[in-house]
Protein backbone atom coordinates (compact mmCIF):
# COMPACT_ATOMS: atom_id res chain seq x y z
CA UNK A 1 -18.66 -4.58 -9.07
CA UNK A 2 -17.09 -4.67 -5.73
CA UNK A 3 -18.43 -1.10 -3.76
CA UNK A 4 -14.25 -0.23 -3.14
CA UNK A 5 -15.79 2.63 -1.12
CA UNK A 6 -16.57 1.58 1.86
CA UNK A 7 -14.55 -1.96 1.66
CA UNK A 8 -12.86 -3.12 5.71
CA UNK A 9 -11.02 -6.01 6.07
CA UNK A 10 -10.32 -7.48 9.08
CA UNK A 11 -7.06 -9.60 10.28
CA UNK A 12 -5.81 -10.73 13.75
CA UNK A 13 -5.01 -7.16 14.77
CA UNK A 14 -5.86 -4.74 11.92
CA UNK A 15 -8.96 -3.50 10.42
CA UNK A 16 -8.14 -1.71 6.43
CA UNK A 17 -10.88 0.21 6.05
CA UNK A 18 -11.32 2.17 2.50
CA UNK A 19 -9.26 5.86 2.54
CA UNK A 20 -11.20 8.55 3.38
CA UNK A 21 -10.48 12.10 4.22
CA UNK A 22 -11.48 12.01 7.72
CA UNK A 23 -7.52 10.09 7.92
CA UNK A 24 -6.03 13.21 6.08
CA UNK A 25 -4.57 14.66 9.34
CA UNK A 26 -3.11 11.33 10.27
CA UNK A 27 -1.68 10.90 6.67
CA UNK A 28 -0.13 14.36 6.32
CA UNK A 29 1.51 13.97 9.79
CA UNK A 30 2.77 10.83 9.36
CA UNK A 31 3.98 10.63 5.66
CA UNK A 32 6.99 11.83 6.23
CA UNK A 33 11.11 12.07 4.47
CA UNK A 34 11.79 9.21 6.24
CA UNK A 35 9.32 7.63 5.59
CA UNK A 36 9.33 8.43 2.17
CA UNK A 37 13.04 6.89 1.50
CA UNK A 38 11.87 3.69 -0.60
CA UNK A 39 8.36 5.25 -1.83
CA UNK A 40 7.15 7.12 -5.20
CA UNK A 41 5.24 10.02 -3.51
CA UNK A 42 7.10 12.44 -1.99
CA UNK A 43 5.88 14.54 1.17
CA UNK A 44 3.38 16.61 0.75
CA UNK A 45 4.02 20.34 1.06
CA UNK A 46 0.68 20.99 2.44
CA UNK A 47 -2.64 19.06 3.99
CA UNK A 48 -4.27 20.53 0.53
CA UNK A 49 -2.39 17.85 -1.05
CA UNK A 50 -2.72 15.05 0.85
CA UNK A 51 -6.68 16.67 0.39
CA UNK A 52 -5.89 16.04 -3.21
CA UNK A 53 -4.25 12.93 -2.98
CA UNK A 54 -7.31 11.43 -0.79
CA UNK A 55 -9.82 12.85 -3.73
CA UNK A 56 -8.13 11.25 -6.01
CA UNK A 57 -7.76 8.29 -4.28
CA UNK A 58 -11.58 7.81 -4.18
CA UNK A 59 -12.00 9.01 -7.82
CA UNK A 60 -10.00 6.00 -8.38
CA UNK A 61 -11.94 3.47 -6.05
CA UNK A 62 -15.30 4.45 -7.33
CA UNK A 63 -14.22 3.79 -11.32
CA UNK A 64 -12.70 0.00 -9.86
CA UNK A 65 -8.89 0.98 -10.73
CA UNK A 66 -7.32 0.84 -7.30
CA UNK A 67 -8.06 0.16 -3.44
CA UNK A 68 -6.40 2.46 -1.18
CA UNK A 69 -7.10 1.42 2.49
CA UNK A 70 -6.01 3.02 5.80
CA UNK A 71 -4.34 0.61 8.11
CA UNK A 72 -5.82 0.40 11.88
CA UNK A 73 -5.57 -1.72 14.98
CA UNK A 74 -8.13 -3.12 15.08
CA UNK A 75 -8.90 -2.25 19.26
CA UNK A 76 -7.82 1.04 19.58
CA UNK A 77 -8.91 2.35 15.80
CA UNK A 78 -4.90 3.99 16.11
CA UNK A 79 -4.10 5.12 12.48
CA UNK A 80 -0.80 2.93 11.38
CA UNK A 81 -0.61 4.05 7.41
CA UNK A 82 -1.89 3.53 3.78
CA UNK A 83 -1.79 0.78 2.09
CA UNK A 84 -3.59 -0.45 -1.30
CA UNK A 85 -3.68 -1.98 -4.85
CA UNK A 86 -3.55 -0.89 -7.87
CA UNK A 87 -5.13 -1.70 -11.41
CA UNK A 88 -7.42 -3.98 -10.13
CA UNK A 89 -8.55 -4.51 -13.80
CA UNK A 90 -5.11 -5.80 -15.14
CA UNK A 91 -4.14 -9.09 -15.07
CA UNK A 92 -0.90 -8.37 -13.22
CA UNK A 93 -2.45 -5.71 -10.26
CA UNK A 94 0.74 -3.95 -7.80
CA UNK A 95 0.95 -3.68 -3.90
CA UNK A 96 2.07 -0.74 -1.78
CA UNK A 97 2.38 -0.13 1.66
CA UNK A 98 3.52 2.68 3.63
CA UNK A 99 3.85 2.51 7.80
CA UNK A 100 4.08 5.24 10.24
CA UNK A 101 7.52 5.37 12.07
CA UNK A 102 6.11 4.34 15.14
CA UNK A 103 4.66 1.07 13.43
CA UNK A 104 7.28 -0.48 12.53
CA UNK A 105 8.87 -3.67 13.61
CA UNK A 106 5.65 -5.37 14.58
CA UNK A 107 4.53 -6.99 11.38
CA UNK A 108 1.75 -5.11 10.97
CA UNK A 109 3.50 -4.64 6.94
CA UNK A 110 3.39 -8.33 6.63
CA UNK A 111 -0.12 -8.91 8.06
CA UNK A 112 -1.55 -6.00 5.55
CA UNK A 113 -0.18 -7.47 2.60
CA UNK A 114 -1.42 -11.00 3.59
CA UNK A 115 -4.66 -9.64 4.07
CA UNK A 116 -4.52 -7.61 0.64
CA UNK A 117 -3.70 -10.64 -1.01
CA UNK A 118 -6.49 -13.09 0.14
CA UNK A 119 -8.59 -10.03 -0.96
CA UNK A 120 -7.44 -10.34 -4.08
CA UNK A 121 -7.42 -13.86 -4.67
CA UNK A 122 -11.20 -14.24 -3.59
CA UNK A 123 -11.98 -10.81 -5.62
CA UNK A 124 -10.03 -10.12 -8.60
CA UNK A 125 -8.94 -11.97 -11.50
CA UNK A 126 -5.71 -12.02 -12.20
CA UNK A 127 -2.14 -14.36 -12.88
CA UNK A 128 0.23 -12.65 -10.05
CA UNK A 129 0.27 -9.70 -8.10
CA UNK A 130 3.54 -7.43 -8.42
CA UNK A 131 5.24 -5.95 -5.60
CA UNK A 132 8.30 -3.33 -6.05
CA UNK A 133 10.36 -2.80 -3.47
CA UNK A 134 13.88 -0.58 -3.16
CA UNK A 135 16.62 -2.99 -2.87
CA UNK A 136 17.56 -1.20 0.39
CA UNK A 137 14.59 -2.03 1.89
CA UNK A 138 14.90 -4.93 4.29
CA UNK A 139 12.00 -4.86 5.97
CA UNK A 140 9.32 -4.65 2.68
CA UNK A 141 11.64 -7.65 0.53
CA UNK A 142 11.09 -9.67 3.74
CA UNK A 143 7.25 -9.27 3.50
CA UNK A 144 6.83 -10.30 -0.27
CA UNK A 145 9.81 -13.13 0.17
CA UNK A 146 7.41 -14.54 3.19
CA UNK A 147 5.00 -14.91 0.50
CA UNK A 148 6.54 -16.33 -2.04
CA UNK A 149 7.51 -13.33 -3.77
CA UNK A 150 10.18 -13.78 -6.76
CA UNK A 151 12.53 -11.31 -7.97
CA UNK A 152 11.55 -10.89 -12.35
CA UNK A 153 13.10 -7.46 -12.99
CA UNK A 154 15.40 -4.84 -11.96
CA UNK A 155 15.16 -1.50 -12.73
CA UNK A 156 15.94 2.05 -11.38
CA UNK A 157 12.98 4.90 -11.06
CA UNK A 158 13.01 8.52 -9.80
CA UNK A 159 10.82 9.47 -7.61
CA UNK A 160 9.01 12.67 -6.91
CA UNK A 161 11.46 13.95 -4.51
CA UNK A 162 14.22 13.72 -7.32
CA UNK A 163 15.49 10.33 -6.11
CA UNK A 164 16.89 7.62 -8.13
CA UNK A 165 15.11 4.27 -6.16
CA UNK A 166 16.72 1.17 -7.15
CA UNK A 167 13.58 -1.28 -7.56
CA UNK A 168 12.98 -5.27 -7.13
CA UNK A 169 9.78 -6.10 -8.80
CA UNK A 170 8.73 -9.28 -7.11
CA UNK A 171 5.74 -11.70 -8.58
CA UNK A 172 3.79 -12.69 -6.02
CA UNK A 173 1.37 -15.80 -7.59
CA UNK A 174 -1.87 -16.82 -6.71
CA UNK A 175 -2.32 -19.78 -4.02
């Protein structure tokens, strides 16, 4: 098995390094409502649960579940956000991505997910990778659509602030 703990992938710009809690202050200052607007997770209240979250995060790592990576550039080692897959065991494993404010609009989103991807394909066995998105979200459709993404379901979630997202769920296949 794959040591998900201390994983880095490199790309053009980036480096995704595994999670760990020496990005918690980074993470609780920069997860924040707006950012939040298409996600699951809410804001955390307090850096105790973005502590939690973290733990958890490398609970799940070390059993092989998920990979949960902090995005970097690559020069200046500047924290951009979180992003990371989960059930790695199934055949059907699910994206996320999260970017500071500050981040966006310089395809750092699209370069991630590439780069989670070809992990995948040259790591984990599986028949497509699934990708929800909000419908409102422009920016994330445009990554998954850029690689080949396909539209199977639509469906509506709440989230843990109370509100109703209204999901894509995009298949992404192998190359």
């Amino acid at each position: 098995m794959i040591n998900l703990l201390n994983l880095e992938i490199l790309t053009q710009r980036l480096l995704l390094r595994s999670i760990s809690l020496q990005y918690q202050a980074d993470i609780f200052r920069e997860f924040t409502e707006e950012i939040t607007t298409y996600t699951y997770p809410r804001v955390p209240k307090s850096i105790s649960e973005t502590e939690l979250f973290i733990n958890e995060s490398l609970r799940e790592m070390a059993s092989g579940d998920n990979l949960i990576v902090v995005i970097l550039k690559k020069d200046a080692q500047e924290f951009l956000g979180c992003s990371g897959i989960h059930n790695l065991n199934s055949k059907y494993p699910e994206l996320g991505i999260w970017l500071k404010k500050s981040a966006h609009g310089n395809r750092y989103g699209l370069e991630t997910i590439t780069a989670l991807k070809d992990w995948a394909e040259r790591n984990l066995d599986y028949e497509y990778l699934i990708y929800p998105v909000d419908k409102a979200n422009i920016p994330s459709r445009k990554i998954t659509e850029k690689l080949g993404g396909q539209i199977v379901k639509e469906y509506e979630k709440t989230n843990l602030s109370g509100k109703t997202l209204h999901l894509l769920e995009y298949r992404i296949l192998k190359s």
